[in-house]
Every structure is written in structure tokens, then in C-alpha cells.
Protein backbone atom coordinates (compact mmCIF):
# COMPACT_ATOMS: atom_id res chain seq x y z
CA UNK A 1 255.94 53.96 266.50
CA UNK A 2 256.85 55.77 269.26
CA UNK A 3 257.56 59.13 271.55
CA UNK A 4 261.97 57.44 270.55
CA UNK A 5 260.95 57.61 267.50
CA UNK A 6 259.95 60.88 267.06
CA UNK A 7 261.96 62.07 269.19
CA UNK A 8 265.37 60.84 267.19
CA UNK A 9 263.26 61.60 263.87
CA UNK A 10 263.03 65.35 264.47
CA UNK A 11 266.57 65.66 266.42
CA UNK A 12 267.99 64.73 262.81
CA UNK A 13 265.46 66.65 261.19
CA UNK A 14 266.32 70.34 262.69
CA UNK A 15 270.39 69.10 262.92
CA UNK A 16 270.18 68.01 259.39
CA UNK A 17 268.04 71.51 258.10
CA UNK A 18 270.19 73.86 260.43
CA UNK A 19 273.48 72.74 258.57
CA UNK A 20 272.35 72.75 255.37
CA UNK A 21 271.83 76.33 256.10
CA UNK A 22 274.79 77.78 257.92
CA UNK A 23 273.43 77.40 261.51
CA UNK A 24 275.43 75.50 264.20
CA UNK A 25 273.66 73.75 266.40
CA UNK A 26 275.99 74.32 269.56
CA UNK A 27 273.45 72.14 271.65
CA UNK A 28 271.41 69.27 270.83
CA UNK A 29 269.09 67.60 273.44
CA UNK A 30 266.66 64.43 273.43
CA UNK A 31 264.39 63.23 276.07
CA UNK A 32 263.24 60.35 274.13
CA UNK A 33 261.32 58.85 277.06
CA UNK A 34 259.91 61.68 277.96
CA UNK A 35 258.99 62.86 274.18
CA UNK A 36 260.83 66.57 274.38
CA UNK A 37 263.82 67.86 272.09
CA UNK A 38 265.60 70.97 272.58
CA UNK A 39 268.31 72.50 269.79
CA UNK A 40 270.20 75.37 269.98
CA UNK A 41 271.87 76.98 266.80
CA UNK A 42 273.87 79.91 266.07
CA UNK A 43 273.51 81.74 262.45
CA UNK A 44 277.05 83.50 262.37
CA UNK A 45 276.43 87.14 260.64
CA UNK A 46 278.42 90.10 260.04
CA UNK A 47 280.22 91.66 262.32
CA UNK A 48 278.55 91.07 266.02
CA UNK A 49 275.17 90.42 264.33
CA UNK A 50 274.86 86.77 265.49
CA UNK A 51 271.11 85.25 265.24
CA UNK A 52 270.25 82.53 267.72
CA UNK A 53 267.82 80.09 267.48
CA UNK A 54 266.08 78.15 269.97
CA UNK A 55 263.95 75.22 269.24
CA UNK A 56 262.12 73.32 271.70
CA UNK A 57 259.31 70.74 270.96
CA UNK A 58 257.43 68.07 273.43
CA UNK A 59 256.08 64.97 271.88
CA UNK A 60 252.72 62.89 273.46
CA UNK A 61 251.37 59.85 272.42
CA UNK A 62 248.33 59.26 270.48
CA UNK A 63 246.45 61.11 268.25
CA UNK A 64 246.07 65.42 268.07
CA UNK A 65 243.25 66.47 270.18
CA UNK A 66 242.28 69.45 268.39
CA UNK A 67 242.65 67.98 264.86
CA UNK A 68 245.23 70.33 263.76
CA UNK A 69 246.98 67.37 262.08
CA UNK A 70 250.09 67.99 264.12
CA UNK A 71 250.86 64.16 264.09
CA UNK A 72 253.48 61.78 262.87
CA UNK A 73 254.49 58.28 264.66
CA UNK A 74 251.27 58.00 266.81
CA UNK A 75 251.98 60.49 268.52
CA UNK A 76 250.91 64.57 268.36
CA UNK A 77 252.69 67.78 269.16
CA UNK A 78 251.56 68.58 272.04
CA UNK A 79 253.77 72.19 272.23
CA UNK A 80 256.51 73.61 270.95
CA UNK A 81 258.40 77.05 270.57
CA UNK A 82 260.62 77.54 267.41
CA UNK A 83 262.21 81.28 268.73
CA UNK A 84 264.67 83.13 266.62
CA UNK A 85 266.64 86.08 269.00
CA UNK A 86 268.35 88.87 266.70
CA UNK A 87 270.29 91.38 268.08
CA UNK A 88 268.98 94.54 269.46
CA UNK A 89 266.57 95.82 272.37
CA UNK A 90 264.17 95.27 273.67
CA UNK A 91 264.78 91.40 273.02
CA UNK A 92 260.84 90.85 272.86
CA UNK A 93 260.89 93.44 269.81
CA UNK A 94 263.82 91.77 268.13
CA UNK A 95 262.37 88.19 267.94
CA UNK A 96 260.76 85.76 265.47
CA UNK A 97 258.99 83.08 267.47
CA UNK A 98 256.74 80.63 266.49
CA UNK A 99 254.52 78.44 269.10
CA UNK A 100 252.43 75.85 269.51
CA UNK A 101 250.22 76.70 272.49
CA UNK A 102 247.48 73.92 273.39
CA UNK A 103 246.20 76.95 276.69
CA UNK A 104 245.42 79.76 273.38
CA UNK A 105 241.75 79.80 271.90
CA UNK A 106 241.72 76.77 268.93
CA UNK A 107 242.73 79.58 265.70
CA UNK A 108 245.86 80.56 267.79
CA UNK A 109 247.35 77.01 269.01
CA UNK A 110 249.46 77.68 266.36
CA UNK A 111 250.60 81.44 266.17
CA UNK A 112 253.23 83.66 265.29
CA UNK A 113 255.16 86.38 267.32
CA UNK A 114 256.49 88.68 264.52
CA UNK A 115 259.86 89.98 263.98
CA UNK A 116 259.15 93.79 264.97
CA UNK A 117 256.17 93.66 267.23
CA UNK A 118 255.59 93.78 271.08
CA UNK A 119 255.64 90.25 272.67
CA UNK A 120 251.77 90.64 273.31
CA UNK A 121 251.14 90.00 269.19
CA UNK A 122 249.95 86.86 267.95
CA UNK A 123 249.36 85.84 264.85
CA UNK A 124 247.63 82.88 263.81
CA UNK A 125 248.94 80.36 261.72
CA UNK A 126 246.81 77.82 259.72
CA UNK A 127 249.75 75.38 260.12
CA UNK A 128 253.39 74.40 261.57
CA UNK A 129 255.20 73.63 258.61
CA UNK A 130 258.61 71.62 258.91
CA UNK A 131 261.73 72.97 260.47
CA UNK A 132 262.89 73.77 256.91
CA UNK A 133 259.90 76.09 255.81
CA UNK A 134 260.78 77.67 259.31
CA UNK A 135 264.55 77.92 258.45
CA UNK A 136 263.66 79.36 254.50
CA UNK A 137 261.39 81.91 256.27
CA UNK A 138 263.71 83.30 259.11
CA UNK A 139 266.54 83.75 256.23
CA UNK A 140 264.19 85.55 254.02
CA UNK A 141 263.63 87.96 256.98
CA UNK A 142 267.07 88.33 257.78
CA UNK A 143 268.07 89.07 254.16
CA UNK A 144 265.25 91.62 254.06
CA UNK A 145 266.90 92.83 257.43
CA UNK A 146 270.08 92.83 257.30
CA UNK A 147 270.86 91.32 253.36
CA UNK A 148 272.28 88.19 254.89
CA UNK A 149 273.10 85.82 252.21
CA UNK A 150 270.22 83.19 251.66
């Protein structure tokens, strides 16, 4: 297995999630060499309530080096930034980010900016989940929000 292989894997993964929910993914983005993937979706809403979604993960080989079991293919997760942009200011405010940050102390490598908070809050996350646990939970927020359909 490879960085191609996850690469293309995960590509599919967040295209194939993303449409099963409504988004379009207006740009879609594989550095399979290189071990990165970038997707960019738009969740159509009422009126000019657009949510956009920017996902952007980077691949290494071998195995996780701080055992957080972020692994698949022989290679690990070595970051990655899952940000959801709703409408309204300040943008930081109006977000829903999740990130994988190797540079943070080990219990926030994997942490959450909350929908609602300054961009300074963190808060950590025992685990990544897949793309749709990430999907599920930004729609429940939105329906509490805004009562999007789910």
C-alpha cells in the first residue's frame, strides 16, 4: 500500500459522503505522490445561507508516531483540517473546524474549533472519525442552526 493509495481511497471517500448528502464538491484535488488531498464542497441552503466546506488532509508513509491510530495503507495522517465556513461575521466565530495538528501538546493533535467560539478554542477530540461522522455532525449543527433538512 501506498501514499496513491490513500490518496485515491479518501478522494472517493469525502466525494462519495459529500453527495450522498447534498454537498457539491466544486473542487477536487489529489497529490498522490506527494500524499495531500484537498476538496471543496458547497451545502446549498436557504436563501443566501450557503455552507462551505473545506477539507484538506496530507498523507506520510509508515506508521503514526504518536499512536493515535490515525493509520490506514501504511501510511499515517500526518495533518489535516476538515473546516466548515457558515455565513456571518466574524468568519472565525462562524466556523466548525476540525484539525489534526502534530505542533499541539499530544491530547490536542486532534481538536475541535467549535461552531460559536473565538478561533483561540480548542477542544480535544479522542478521535478523527471518518468524513461521514464529520458530515452527520456538521448537519446536525446546521439543523439545530438554521433547521436545515438532515
Amino acid at each position: 500500500m501506498t501514499l496513491a493509495s490513500i490518496t485515491a481511497e479518501r478522494l472517493a471517500e469525502w466525494t462519495e459522503t459529500l453527495h450522498a448528502f447534498c454537498w457539491d464538491p466544486d473542487l477536487r484535488f489529489a497529490d498522490q505522490d506527494g500524499g495531500q488531498i484537498r476538496i471543496r464542497a458547497l451545502r446549498p441552503g436557504r436563501e443566501d445561507s450557503a455552507v462551505t466546506l473545506d477539507v484538506r488532509e496530507h498523507w506520510a508513509a509508515g506508521p503514526d508516531p504518536d499512536g493515535l491510530g490515525l493509520e490506514a495503507h501504511g501510511c499515517h495522517l500526518r495533518a489535516a483540517a476538515w473546516h466548515a465556513q457558515l455565513e456571518g461575521a466574524p468568519p472565525a466565530v462562524h466556523a466548525h473546524r476540525l484539525d489534526v495538528a502534530r505542533g499541539k501538546a499530544h491530547a490536542l493533535i486532534i481538536h475541535l474549533h467549535p461552531h460559536g467560539s473565538p478561533n483561540d478554542v480548542r477542544v480535544a477530540r479522542a478521535r478523527l472519525g471518518s468524513p461521514g461522522q464529520w458530515v452527520v455532525e456538521l448537519e446536525g449543527l446546521l439543523h439545530d442552526l438554521r433547521g436545515y433538512w438532515t
